[in-house]
Every structure is written in structure tokens, then in C-alpha cells.
N, C-alpha and C. Protein backbone atom coordinates (compact mmCIF):
# COMPACT_ATOMS: atom_id res chain seq x y z
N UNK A 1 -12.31 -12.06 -19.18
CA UNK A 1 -11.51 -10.89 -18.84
C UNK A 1 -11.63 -9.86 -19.97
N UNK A 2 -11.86 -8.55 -19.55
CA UNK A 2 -11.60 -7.33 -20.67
C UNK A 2 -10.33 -6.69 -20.81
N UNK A 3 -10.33 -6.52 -21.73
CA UNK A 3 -8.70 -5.83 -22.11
C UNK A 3 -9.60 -4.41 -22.05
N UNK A 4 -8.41 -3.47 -20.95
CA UNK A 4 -9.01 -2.12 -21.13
C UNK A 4 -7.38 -1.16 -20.77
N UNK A 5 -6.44 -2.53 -20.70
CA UNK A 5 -5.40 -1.66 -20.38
C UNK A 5 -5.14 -1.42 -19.26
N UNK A 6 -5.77 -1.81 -18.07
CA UNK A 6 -6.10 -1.19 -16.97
C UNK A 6 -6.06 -2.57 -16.33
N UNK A 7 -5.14 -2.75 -15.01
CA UNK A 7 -5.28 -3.90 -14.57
C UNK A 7 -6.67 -3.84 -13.30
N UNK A 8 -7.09 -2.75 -13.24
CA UNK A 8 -7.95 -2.36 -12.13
C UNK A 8 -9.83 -2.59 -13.06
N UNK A 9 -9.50 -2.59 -13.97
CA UNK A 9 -10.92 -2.93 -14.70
C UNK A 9 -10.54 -4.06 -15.72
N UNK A 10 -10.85 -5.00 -14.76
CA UNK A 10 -10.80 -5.99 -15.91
C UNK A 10 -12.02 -7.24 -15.89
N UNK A 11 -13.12 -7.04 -15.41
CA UNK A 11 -14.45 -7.58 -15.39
C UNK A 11 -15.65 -6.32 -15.85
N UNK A 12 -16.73 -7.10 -16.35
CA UNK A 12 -17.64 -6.29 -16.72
C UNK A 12 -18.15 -5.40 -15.16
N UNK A 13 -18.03 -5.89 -13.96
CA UNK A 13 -18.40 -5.58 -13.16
C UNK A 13 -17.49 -4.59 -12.19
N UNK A 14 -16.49 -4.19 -12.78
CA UNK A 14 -15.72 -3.22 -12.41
C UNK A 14 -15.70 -2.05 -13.54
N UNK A 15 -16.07 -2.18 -14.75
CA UNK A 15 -16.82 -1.63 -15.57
C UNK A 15 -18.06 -0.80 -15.08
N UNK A 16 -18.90 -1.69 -14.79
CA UNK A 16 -20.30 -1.01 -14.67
C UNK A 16 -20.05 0.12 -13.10
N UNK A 17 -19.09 -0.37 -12.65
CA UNK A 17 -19.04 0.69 -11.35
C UNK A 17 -18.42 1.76 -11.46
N UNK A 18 -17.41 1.81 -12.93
CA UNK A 18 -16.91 3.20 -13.17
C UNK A 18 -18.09 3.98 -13.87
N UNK A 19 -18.70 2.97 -14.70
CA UNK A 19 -19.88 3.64 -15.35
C UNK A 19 -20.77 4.54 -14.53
N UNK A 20 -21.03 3.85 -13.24
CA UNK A 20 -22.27 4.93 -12.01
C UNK A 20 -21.34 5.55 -11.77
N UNK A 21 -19.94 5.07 -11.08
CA UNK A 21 -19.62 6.04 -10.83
C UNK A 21 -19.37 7.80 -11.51
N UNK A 22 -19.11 7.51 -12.74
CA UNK A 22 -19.27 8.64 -13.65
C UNK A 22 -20.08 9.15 -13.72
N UNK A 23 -21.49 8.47 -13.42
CA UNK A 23 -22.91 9.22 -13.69
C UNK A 23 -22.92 8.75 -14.79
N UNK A 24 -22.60 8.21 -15.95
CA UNK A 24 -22.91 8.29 -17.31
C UNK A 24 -23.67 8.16 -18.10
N UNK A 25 -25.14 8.04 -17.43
CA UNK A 25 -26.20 7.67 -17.82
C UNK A 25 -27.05 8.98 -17.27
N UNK A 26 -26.27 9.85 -17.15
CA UNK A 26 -26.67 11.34 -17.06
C UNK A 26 -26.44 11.94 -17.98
N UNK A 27 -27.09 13.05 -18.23
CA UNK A 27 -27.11 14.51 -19.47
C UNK A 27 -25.81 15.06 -18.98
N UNK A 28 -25.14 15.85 -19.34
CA UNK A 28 -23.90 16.44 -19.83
C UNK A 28 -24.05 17.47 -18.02
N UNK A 29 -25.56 18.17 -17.76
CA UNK A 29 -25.85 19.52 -17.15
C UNK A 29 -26.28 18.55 -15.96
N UNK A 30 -26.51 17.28 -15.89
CA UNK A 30 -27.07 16.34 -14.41
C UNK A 30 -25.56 15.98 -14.47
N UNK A 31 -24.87 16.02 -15.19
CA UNK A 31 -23.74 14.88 -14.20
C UNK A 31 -22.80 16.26 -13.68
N UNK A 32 -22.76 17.47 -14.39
CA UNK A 32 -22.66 18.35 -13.94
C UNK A 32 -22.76 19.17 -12.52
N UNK A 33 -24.23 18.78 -12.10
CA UNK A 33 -25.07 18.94 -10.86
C UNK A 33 -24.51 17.92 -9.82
N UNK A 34 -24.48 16.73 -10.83
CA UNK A 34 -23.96 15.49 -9.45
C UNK A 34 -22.92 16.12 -8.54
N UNK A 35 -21.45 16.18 -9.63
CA UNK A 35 -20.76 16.51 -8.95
C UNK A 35 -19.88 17.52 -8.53
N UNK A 36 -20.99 18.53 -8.52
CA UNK A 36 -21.15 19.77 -8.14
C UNK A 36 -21.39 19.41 -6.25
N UNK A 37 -22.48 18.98 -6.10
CA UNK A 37 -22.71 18.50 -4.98
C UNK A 37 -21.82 17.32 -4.14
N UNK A 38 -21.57 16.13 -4.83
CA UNK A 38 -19.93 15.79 -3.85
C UNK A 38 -19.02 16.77 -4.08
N UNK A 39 -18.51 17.53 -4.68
CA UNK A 39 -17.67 18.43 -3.95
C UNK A 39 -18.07 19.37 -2.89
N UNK A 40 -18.58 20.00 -3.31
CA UNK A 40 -19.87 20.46 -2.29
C UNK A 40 -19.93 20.03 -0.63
N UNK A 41 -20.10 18.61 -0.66
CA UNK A 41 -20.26 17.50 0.02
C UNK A 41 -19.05 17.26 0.79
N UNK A 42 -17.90 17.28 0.27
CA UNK A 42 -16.40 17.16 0.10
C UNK A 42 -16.13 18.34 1.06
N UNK A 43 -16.13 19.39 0.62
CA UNK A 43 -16.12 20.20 1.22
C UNK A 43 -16.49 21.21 2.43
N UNK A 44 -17.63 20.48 2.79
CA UNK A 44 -18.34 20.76 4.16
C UNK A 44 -17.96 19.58 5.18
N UNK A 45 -17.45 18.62 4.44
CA UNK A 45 -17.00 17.55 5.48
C UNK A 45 -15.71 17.32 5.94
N UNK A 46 -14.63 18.06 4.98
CA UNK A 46 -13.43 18.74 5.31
C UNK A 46 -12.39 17.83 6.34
N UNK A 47 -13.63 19.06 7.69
CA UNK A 47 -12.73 18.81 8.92
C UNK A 47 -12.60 17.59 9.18
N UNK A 48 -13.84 16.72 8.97
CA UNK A 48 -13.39 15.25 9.38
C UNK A 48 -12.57 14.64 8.94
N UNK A 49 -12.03 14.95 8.30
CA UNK A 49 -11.39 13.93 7.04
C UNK A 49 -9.75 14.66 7.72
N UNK A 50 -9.55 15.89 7.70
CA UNK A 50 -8.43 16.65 8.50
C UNK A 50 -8.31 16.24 10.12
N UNK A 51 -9.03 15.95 10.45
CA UNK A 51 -9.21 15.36 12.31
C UNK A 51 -8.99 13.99 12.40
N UNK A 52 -9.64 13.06 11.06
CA UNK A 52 -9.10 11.38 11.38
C UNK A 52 -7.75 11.35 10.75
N UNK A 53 -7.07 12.11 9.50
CA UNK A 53 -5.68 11.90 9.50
C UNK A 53 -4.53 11.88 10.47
N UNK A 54 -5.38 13.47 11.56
CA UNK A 54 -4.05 13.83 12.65
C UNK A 54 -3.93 12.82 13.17
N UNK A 55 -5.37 11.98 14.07
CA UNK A 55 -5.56 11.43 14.72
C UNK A 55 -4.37 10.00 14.24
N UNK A 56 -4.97 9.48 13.00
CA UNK A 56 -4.12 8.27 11.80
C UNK A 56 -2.05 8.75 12.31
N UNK A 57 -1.77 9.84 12.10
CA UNK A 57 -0.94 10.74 12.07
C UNK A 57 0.08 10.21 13.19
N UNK A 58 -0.79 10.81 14.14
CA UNK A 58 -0.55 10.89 16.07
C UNK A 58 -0.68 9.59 16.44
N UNK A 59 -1.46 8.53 16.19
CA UNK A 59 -1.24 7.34 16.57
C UNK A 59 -0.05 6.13 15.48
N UNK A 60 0.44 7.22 15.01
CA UNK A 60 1.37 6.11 14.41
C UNK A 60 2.44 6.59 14.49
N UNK A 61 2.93 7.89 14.88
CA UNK A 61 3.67 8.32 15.30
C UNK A 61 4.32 7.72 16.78
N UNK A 62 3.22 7.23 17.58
CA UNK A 62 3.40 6.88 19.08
C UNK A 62 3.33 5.53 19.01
């Protein structure tokens, strides 16, 4: 087990997935670019994400 303070990372292998996930094995101006593009990404996909909540919403409502 790693002590990181964090009960959500506490294997090397929940480690290495914040690591990609960060990009961190990118330059300062690529990880930049990365996530430039999921937002990007994020943002053109929007509506779906606004259409399965109502939907989440409306069926739990009923």
C-alpha cells in the first residue's frame, strides 16, 4: 500500500492511471494541446450528456 493521503490512490496502479491521466509524460505545450482538445471534445458533445441527464432526471422522477 502507498501512503499518498488519498484513500482513492493507494496502489502503484492507481498511481500510474493518474499519471496518463495527467499526460505527464508530456512537455508542458503537449499536455497543454491534450487538454485543449477534451475540452474541446467536452464541449461539442454537450448535448448528450444534457439529453441522458433529463432523460436519468424524467425517469426517476416517474
Amino acid at each position: 500500500m502507498i501512503s499518498t493521503g488519498l484513500p482513492e490512490l493507494s496502489s502503484e496502479k492507481d498511481l500510474q492511471f493518474l499519471r496518463e491521466t495527467l499526460v505527464m509524460d508530456l512537455s508542458e505545450d503537449k499536455a497543454l494541446e491534450h487538454f485543449q482538445r477534451k475540452f474541446d471534445e467536452a464541449l461539442k458533445n454537450r448535448w448528450n450528456t444534457t439529453f441522458q441527464w433529463a432523460i436519468h432526471n424524467n425517469n426517476r422522477n416517474n
